[in-house]
N, C-alpha and C. Protein backbone atom coordinates (compact mmCIF):
# COMPACT_ATOMS: atom_id res chain seq x y z
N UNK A 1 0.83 -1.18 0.00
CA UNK A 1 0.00 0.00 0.00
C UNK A 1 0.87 1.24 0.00
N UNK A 2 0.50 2.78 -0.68
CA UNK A 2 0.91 3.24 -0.48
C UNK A 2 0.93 4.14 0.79
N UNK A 3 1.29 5.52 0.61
CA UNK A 3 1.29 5.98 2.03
C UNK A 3 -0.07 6.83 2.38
N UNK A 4 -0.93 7.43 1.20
CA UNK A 4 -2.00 7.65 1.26
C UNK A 4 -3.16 6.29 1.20
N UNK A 5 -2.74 5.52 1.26
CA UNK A 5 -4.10 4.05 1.63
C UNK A 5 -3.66 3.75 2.90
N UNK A 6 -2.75 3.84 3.20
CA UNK A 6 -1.80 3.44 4.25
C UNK A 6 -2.61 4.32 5.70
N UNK A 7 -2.71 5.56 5.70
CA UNK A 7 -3.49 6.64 6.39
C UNK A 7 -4.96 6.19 6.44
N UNK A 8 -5.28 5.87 5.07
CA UNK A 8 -7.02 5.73 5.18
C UNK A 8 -7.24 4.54 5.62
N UNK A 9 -6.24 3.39 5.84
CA UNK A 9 -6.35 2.12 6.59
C UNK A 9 -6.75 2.55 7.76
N UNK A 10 -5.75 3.31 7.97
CA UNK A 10 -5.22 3.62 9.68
C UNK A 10 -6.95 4.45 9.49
N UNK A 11 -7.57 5.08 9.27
CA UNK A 11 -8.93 5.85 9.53
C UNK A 11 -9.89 4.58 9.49
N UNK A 12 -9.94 3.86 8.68
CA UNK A 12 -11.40 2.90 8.76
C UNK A 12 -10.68 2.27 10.05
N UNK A 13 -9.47 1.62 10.08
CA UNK A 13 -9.52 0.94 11.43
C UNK A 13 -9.90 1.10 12.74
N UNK A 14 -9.62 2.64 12.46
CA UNK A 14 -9.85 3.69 14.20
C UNK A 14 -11.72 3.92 14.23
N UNK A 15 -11.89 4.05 12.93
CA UNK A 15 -13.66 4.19 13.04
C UNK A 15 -14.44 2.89 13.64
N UNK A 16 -13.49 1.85 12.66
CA UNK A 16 -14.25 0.48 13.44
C UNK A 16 -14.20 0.13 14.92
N UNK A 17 -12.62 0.46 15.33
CA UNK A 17 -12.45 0.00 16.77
C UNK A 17 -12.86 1.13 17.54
N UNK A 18 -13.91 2.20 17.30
CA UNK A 18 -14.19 3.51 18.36
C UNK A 18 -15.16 2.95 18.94
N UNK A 19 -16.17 2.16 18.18
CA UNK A 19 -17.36 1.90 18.89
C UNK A 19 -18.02 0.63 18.16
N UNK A 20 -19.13 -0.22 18.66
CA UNK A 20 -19.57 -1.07 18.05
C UNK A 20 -20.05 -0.99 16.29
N UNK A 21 -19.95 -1.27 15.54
CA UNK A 21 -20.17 -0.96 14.22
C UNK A 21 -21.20 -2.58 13.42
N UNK A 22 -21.91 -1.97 13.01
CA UNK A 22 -22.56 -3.11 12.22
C UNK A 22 -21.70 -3.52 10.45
N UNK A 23 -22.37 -4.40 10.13
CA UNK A 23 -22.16 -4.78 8.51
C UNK A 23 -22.56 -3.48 7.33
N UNK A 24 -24.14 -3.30 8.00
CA UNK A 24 -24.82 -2.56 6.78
C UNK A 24 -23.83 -1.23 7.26
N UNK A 25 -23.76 -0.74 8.47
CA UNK A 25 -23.09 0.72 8.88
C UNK A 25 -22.03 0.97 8.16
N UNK A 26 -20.70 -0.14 8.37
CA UNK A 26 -19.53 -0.34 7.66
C UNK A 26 -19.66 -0.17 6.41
N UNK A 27 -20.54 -0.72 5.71
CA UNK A 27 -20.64 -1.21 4.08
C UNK A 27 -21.04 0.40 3.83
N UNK A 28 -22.23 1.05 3.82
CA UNK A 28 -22.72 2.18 3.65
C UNK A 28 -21.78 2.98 3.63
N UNK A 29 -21.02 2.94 4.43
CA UNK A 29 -19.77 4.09 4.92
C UNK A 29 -18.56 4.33 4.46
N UNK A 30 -18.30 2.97 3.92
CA UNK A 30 -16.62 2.67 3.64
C UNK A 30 -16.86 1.82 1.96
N UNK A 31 -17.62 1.19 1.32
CA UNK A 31 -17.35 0.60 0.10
C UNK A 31 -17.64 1.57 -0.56
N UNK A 32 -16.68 1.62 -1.89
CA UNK A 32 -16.32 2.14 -2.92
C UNK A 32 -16.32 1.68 -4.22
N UNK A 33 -17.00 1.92 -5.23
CA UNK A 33 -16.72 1.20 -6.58
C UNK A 33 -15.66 2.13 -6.86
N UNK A 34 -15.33 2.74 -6.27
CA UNK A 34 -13.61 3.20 -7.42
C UNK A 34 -12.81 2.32 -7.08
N UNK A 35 -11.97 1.97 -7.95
CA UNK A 35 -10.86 0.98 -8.02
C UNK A 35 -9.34 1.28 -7.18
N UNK A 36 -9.28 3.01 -7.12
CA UNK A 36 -8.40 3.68 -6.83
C UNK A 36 -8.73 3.52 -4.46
N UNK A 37 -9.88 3.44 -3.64
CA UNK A 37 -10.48 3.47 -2.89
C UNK A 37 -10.81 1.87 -2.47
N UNK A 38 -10.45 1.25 -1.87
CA UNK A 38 -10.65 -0.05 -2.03
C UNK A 38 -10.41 -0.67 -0.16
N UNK A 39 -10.57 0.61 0.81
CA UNK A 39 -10.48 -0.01 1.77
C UNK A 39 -11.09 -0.95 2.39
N UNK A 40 -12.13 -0.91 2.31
CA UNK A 40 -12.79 -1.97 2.90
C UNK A 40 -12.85 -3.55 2.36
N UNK A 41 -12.49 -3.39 0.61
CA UNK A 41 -11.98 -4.71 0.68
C UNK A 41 -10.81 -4.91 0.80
N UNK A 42 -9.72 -3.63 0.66
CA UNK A 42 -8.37 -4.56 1.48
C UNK A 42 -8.14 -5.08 2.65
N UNK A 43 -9.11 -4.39 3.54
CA UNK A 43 -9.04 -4.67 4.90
C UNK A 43 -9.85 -6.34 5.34
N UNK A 44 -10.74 -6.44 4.19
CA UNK A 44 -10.76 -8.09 4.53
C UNK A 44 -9.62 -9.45 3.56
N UNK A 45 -9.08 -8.85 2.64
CA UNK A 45 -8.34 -9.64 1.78
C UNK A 45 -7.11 -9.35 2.92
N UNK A 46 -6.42 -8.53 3.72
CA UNK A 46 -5.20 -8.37 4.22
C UNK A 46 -5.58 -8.63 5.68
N UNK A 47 -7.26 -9.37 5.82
CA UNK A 47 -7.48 -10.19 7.43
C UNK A 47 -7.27 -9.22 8.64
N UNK A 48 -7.50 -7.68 8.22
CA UNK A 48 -7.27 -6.77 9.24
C UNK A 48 -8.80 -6.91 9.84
N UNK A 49 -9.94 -6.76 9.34
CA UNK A 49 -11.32 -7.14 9.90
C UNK A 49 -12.30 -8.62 9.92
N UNK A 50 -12.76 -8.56 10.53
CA UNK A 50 -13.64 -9.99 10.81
C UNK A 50 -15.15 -9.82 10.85
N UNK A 51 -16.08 -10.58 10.43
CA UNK A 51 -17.11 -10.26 10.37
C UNK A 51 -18.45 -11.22 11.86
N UNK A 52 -18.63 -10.99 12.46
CA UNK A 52 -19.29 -11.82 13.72
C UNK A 52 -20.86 -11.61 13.67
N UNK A 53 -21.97 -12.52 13.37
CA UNK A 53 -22.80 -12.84 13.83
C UNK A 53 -23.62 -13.38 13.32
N UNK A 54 -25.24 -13.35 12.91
CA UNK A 54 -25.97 -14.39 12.17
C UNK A 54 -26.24 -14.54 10.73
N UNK A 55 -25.53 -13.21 10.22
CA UNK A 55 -25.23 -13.55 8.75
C UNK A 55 -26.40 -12.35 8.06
N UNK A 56 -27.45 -11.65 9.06
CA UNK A 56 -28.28 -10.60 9.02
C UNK A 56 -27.28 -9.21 8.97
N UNK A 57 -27.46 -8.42 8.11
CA UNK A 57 -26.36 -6.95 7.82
C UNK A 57 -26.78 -5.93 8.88
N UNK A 58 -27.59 -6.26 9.65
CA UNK A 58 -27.85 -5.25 10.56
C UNK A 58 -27.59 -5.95 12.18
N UNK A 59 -27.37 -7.02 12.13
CA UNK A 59 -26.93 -7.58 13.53
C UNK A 59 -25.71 -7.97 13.29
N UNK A 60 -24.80 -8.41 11.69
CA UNK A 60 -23.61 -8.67 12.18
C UNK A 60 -22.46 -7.45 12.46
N UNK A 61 -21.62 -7.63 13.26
CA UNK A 61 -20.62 -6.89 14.05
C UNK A 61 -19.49 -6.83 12.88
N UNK A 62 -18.57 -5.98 12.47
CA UNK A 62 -17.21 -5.42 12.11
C UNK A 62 -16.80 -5.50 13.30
N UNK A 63 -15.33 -6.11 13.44
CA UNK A 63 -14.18 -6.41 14.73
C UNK A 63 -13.10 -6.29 13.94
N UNK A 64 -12.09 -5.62 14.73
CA UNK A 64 -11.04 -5.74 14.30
C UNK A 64 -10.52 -7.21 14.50
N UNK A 65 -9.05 -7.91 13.74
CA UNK A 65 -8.49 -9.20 14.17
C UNK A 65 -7.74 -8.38 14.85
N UNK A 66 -6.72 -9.31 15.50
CA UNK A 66 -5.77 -9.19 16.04
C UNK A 66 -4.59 -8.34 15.05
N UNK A 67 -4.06 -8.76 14.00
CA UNK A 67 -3.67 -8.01 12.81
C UNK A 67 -4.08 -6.72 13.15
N UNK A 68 -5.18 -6.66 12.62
CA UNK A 68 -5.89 -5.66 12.61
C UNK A 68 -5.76 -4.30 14.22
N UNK A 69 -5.84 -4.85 14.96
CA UNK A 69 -5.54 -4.21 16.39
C UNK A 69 -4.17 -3.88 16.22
N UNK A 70 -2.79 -4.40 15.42
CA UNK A 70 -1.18 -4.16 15.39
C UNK A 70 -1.29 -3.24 14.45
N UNK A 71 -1.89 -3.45 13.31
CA UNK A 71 -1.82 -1.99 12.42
C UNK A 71 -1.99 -0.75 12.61
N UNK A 72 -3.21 -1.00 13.59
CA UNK A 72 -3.85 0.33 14.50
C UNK A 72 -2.93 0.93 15.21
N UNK A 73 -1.61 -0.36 16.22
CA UNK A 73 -1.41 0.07 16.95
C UNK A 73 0.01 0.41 16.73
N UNK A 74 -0.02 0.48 15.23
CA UNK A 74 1.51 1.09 14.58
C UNK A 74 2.09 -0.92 14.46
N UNK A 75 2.03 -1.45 14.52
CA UNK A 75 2.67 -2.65 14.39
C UNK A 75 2.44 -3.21 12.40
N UNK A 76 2.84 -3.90 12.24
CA UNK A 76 2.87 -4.25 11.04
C UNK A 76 2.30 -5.53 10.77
């Protein structure tokens, strides 16, 4: 990534881990059909987020992984 995706990682990650976040919330908020904008699916192809619950877009949870918590927390 470069150093500007690199920043907007670091922003969806801090949005997800501020407070509880749903599927539909996340999706609404963060997917992009530009090709250039692609955080939210890098962040599940590079296993930084996880998806938790009955498979409904309004009850399942966005969590950070563990990954995901080291990127945040400056780790790699």
């Amino acid at each position: 990534m470069g150093e500007s995706a690199d920043l907007l990682m670091l922003e969806f990650l801090g949005w997800i881990s501020s407070r509880r976040r749903t599927y539909s919330e996340a999706i609404n908020a963060w997917q992009s059909t530009c090709p250039r904008h692609t955080v939210w699916e890098d962040a599940i192809i590079e296993g930084l987020i996880q998806l938790d619950g009955n498979g409904h877009p309004r009850d399942t949870e966005v969590k950070l992984t563990p990954r995901g918590v080291a990127m945040l927390n400056g780790g790699r």
